[in-house]
PDB file of N, CA and C in Angstrom:
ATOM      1  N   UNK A   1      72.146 -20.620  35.310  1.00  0.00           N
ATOM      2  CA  UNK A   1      72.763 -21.774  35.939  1.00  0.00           C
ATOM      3  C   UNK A   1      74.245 -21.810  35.549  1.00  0.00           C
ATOM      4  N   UNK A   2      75.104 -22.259  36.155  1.00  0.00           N
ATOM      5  CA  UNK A   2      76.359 -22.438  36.383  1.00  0.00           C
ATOM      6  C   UNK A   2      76.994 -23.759  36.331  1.00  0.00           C
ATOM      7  N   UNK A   3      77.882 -24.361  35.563  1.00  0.00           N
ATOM      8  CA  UNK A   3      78.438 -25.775  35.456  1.00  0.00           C
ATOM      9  C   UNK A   3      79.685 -25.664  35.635  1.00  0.00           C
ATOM     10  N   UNK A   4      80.020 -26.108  36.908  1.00  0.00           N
ATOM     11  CA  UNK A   4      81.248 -26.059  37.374  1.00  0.00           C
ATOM     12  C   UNK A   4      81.695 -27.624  37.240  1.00  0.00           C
ATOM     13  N   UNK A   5      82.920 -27.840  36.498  1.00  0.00           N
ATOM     14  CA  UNK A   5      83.718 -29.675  36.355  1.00  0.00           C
ATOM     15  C   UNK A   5      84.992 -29.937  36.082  1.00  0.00           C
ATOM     16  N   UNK A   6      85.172 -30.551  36.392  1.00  0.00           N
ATOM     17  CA  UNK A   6      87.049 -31.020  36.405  1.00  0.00           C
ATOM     18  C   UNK A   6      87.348 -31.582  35.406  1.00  0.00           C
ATOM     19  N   UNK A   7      88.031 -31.382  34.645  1.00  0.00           N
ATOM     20  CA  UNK A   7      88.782 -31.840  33.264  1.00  0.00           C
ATOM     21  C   UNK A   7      90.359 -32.449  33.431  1.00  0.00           C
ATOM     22  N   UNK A   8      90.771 -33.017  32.763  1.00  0.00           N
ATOM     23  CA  UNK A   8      91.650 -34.043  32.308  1.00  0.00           C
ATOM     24  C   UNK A   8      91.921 -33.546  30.735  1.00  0.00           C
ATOM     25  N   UNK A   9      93.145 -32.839  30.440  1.00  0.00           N
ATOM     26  CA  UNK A   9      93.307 -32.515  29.319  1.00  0.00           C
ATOM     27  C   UNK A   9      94.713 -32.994  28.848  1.00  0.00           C
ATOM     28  N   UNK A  10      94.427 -33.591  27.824  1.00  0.00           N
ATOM     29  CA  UNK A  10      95.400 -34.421  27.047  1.00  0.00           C
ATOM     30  C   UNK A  10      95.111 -33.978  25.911  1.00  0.00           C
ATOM     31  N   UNK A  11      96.783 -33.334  25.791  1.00  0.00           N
ATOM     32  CA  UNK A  11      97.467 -32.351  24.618  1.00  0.00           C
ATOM     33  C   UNK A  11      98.341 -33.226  23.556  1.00  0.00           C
ATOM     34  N   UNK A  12      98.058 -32.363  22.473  1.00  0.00           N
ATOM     35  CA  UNK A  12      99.158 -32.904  21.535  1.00  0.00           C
ATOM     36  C   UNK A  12      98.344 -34.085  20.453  1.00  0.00           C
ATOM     37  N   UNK A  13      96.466 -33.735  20.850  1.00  0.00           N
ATOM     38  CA  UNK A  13      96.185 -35.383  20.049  1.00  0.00           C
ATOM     39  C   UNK A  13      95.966 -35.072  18.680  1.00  0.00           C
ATOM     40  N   UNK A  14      95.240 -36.359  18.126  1.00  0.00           N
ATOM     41  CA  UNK A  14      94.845 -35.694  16.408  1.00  0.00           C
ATOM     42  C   UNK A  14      93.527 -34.922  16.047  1.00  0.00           C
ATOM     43  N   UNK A  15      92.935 -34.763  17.490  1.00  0.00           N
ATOM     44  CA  UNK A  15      91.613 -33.907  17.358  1.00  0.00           C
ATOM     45  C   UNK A  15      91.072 -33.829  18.641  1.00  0.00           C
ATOM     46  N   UNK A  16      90.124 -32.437  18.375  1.00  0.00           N
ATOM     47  CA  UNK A  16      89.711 -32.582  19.784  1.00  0.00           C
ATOM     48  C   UNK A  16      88.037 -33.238  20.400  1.00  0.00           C
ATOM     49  N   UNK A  17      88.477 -33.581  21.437  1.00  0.00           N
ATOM     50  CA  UNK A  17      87.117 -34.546  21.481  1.00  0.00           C
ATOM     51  C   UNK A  17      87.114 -34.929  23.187  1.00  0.00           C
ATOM     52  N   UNK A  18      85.832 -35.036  23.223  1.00  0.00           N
ATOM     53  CA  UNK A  18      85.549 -35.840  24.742  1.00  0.00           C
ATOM     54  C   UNK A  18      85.602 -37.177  24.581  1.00  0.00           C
ATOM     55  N   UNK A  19      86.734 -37.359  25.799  1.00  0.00           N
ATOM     56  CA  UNK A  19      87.101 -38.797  25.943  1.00  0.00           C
ATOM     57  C   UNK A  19      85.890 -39.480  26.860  1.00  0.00           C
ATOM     58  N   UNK A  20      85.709 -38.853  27.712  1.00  0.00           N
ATOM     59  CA  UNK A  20      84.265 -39.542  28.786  1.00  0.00           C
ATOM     60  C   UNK A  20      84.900 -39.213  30.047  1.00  0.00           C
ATOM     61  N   UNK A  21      84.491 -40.413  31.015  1.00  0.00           N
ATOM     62  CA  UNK A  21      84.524 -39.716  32.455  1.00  0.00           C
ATOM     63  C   UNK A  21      85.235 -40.646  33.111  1.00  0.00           C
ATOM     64  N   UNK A  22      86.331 -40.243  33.994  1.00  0.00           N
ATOM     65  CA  UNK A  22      86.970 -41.095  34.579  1.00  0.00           C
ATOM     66  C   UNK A  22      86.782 -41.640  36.187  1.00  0.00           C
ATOM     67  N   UNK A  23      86.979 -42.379  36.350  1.00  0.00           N
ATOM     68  CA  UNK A  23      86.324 -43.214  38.092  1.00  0.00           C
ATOM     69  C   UNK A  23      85.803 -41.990  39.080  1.00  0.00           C
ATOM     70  N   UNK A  24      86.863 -41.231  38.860  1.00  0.00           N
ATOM     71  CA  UNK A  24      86.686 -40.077  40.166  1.00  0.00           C
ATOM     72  C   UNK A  24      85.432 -39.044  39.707  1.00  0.00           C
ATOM     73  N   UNK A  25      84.999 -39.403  38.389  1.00  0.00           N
ATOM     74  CA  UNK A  25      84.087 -38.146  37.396  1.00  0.00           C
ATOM     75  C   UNK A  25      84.588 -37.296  36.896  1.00  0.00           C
ATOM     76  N   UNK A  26      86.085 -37.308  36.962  1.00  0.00           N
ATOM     77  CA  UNK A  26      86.483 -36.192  35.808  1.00  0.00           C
ATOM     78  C   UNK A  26      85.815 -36.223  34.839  1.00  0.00           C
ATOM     79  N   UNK A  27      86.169 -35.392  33.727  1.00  0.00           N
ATOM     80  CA  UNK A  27      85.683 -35.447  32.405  1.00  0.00           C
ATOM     81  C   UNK A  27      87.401 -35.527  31.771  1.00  0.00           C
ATOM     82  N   UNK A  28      87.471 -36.696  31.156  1.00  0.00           N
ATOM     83  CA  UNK A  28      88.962 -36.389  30.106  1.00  0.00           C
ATOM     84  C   UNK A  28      88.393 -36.068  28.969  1.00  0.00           C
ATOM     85  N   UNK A  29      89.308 -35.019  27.994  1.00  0.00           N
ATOM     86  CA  UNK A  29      89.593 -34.245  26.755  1.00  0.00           C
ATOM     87  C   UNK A  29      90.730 -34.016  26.174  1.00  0.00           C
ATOM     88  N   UNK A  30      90.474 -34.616  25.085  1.00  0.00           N
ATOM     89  CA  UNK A  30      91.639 -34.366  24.114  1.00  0.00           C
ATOM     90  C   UNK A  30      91.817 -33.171  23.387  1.00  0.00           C
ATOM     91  N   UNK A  31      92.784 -32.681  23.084  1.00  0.00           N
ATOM     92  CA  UNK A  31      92.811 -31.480  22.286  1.00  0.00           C
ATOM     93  C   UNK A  31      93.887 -31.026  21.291  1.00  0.00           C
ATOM     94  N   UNK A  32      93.797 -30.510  20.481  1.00  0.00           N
ATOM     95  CA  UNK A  32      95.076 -30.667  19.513  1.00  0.00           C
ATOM     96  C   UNK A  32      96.164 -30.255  19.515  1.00  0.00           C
ATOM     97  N   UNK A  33      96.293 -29.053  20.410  1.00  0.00           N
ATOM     98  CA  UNK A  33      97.470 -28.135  20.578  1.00  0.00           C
ATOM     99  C   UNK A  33      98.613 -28.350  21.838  1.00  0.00           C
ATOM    100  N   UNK A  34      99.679 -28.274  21.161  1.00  0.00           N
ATOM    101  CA  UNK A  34     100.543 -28.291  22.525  1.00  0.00           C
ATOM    102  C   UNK A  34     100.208 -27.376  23.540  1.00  0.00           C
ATOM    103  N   UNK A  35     100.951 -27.609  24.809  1.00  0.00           N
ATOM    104  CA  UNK A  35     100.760 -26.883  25.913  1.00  0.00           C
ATOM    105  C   UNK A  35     101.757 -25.882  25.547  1.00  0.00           C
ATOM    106  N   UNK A  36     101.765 -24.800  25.302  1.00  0.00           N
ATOM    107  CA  UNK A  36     102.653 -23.825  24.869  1.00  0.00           C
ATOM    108  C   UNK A  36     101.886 -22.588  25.057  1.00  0.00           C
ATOM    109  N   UNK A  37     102.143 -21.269  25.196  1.00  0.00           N
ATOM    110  CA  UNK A  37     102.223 -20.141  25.211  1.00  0.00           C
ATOM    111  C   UNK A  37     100.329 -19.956  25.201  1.00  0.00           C
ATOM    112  N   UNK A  38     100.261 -21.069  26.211  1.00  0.00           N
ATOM    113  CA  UNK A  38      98.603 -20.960  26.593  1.00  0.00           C
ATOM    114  C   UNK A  38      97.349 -21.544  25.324  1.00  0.00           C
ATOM    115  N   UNK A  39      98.160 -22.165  24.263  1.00  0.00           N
ATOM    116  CA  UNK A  39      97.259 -22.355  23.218  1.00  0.00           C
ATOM    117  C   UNK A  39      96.455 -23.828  23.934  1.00  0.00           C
ATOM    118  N   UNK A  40      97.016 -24.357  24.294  1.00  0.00           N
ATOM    119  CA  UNK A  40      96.045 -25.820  24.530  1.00  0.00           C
ATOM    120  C   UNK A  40      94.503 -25.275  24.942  1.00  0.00           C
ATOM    121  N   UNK A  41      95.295 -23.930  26.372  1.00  0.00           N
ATOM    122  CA  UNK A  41      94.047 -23.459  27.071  1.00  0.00           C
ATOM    123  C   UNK A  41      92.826 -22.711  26.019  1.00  0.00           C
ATOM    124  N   UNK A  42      93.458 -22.125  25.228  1.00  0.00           N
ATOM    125  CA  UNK A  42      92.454 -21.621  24.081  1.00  0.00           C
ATOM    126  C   UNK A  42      91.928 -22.236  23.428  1.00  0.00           C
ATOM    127  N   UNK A  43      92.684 -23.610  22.897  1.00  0.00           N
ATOM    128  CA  UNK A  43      91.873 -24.452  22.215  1.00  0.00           C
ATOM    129  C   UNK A  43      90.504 -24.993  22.896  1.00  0.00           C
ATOM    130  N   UNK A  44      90.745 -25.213  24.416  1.00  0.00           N
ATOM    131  CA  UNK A  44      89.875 -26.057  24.891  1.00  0.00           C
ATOM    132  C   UNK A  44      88.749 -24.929  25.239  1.00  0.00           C
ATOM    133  N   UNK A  45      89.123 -23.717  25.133  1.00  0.00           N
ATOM    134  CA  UNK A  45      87.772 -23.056  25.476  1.00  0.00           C
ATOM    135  C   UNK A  45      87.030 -22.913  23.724  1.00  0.00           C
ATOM    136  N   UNK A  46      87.842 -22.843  23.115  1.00  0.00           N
ATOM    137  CA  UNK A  46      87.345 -22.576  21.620  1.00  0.00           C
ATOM    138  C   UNK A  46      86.541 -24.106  21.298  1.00  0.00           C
ATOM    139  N   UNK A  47      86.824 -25.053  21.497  1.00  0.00           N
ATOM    140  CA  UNK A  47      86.260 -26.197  21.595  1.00  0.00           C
ATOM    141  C   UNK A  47      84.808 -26.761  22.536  1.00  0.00           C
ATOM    142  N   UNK A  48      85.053 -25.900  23.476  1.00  0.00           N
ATOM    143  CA  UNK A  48      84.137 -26.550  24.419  1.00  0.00           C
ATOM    144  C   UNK A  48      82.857 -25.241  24.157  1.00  0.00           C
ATOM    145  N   UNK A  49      83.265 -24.359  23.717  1.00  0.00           N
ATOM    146  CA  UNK A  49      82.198 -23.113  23.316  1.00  0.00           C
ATOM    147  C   UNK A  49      81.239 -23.641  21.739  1.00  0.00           C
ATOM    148  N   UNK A  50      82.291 -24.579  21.164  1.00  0.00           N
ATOM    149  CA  UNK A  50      81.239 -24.808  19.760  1.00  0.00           C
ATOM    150  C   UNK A  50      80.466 -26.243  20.387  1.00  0.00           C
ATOM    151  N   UNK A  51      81.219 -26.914  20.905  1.00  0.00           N
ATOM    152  CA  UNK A  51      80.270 -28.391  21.428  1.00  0.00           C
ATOM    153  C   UNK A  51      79.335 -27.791  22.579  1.00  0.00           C
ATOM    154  N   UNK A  52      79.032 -26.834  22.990  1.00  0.00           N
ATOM    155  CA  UNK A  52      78.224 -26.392  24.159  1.00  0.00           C
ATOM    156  C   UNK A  52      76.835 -25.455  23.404  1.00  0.00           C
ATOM    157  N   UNK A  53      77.803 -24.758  22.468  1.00  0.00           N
ATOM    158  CA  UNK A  53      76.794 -23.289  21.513  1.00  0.00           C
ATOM    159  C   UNK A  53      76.481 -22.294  23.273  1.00  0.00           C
ATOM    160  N   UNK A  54      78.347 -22.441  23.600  1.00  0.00           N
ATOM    161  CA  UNK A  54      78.208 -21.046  24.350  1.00  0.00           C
ATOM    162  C   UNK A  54      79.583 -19.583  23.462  1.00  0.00           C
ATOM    163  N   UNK A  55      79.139 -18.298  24.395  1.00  0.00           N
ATOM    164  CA  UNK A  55      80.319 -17.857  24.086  1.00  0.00           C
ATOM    165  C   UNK A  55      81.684 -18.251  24.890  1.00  0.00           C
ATOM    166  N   UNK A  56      82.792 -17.579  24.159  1.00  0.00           N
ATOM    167  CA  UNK A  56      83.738 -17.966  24.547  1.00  0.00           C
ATOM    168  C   UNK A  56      83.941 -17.527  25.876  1.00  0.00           C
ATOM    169  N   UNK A  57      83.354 -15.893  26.205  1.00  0.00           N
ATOM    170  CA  UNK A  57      83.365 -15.646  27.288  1.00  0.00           C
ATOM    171  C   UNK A  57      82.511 -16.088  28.659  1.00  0.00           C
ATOM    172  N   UNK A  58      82.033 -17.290  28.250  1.00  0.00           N
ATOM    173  CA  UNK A  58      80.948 -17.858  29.303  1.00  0.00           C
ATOM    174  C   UNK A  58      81.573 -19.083  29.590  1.00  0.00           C
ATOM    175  N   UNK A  59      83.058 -19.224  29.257  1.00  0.00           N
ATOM    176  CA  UNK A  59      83.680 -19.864  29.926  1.00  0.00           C
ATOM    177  C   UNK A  59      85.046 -19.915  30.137  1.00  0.00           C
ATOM    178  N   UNK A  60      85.061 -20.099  31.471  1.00  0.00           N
ATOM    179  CA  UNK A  60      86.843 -19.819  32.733  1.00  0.00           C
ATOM    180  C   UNK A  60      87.413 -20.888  33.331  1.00  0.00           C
ATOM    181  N   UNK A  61      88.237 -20.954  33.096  1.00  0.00           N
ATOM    182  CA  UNK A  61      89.095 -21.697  33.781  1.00  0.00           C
ATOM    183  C   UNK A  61      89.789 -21.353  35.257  1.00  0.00           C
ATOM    184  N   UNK A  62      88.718 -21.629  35.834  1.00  0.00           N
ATOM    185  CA  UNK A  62      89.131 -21.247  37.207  1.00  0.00           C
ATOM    186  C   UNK A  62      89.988 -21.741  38.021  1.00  0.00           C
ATOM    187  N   UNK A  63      90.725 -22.851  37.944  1.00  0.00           N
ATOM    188  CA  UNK A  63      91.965 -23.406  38.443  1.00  0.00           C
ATOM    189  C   UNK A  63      92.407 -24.564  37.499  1.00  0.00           C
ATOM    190  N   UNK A  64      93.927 -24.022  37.584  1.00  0.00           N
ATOM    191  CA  UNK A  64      94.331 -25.310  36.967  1.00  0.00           C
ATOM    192  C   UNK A  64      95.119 -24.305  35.631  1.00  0.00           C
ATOM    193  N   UNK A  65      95.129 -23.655  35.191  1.00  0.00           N
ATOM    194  CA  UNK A  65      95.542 -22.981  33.942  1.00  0.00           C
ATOM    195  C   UNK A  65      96.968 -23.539  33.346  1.00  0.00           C
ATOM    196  N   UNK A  66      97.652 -24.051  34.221  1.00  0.00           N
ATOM    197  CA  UNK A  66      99.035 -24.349  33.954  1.00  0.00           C
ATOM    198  C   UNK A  66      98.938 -26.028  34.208  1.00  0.00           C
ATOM    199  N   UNK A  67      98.397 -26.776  34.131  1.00  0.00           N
ATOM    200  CA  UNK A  67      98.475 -27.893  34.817  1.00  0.00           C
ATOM    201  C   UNK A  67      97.098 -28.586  33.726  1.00  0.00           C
ATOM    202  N   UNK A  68      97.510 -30.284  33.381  1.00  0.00           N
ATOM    203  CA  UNK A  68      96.400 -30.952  32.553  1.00  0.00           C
ATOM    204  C   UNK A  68      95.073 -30.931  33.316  1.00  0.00           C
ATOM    205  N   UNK A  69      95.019 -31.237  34.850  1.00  0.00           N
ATOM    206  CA  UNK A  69      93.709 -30.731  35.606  1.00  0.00           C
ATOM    207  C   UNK A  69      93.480 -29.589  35.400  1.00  0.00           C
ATOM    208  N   UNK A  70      92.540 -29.561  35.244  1.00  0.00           N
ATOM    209  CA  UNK A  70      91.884 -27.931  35.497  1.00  0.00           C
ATOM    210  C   UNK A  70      90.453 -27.931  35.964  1.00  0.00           C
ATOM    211  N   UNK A  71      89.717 -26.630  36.651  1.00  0.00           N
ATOM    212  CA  UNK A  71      88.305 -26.864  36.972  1.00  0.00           C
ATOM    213  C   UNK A  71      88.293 -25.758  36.298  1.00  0.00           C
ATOM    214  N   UNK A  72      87.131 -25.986  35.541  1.00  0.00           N
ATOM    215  CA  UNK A  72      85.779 -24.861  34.603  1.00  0.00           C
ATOM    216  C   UNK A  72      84.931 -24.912  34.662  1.00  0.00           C
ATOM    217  N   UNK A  73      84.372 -23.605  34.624  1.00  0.00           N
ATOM    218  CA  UNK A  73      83.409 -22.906  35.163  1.00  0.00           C
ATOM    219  C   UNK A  73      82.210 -22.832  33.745  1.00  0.00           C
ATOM    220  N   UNK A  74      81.634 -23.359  33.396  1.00  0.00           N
ATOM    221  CA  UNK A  74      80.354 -22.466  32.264  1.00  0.00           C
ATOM    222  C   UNK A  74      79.146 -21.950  32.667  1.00  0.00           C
ATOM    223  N   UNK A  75      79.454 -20.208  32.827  1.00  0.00           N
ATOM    224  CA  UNK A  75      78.133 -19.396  33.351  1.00  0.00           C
ATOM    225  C   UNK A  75      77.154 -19.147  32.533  1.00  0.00           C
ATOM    226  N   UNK A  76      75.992 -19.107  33.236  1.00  0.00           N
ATOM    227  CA  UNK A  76      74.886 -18.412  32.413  1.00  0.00           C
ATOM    228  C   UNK A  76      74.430 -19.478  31.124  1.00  0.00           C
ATOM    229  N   UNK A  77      74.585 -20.849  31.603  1.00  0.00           N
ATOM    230  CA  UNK A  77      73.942 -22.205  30.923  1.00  0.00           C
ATOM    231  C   UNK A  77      72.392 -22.342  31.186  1.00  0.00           C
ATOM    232  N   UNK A  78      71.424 -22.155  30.061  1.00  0.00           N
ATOM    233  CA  UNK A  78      70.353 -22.326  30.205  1.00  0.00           C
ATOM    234  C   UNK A  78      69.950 -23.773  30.302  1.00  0.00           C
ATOM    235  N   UNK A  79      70.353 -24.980  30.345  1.00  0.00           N
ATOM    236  CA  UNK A  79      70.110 -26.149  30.066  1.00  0.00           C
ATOM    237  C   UNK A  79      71.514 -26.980  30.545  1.00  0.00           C
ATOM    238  N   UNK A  80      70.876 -28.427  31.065  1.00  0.00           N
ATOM    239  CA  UNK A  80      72.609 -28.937  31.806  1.00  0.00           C
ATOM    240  C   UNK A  80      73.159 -29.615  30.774  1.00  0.00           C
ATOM    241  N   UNK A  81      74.285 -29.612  30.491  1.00  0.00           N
ATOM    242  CA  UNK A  81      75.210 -29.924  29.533  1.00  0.00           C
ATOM    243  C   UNK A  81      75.523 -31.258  29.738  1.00  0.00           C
ATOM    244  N   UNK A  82      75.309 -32.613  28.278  1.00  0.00           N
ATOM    245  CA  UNK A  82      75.569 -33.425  28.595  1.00  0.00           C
ATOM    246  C   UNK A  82      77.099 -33.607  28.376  1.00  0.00           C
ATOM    247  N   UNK A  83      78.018 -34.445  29.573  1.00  0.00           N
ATOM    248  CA  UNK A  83      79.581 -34.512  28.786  1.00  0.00           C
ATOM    249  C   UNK A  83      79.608 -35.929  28.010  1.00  0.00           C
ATOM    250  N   UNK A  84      79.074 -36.685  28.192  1.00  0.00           N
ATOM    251  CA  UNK A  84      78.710 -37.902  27.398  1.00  0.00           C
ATOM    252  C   UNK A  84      79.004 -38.393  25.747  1.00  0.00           C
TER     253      UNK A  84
END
């Protein structure tokens, strides 16, 4: 199974964490790293791989890489992920 969702990423906080879900169903996330030389984007996969217990490579950022929206992709999810 495949979990494809739209994120809301807000950089620069004091930790990283799921904020919850916003009107439209985003998911907002905080994360610790500036937007710089792609680290935010690493953080949030390094983050979302230990709160999930996936690998890192089972999840992409399929649009959005440069931009606080982004949509991601987590393949090969045996079970649906709560964002809650």
């Amino acid at each position: 199974m495949n979990e494809i969702v739209t994120l809301k990423i807000i950089t620069n906080a004091r930790r990283n964490e799921i904020v919850g879900r916003m009107a439209d169903g985003t998911i907002k996330i905080r994360v610790k790293a500036k937007p710089i030389a792609g680290k935010a984007n690493e953080t949030l996969i390094n983050f979302l791989s230990e709160k999930f217990d996936v690998s890192q490579e089972q999840i992409k950022i399929i649009s959005g890489a440069h931009s606080s929206r982004k949509t991601v992709q987590i393949v090969d999810v045996h079970y649906p992920i709560d964002w809650d």
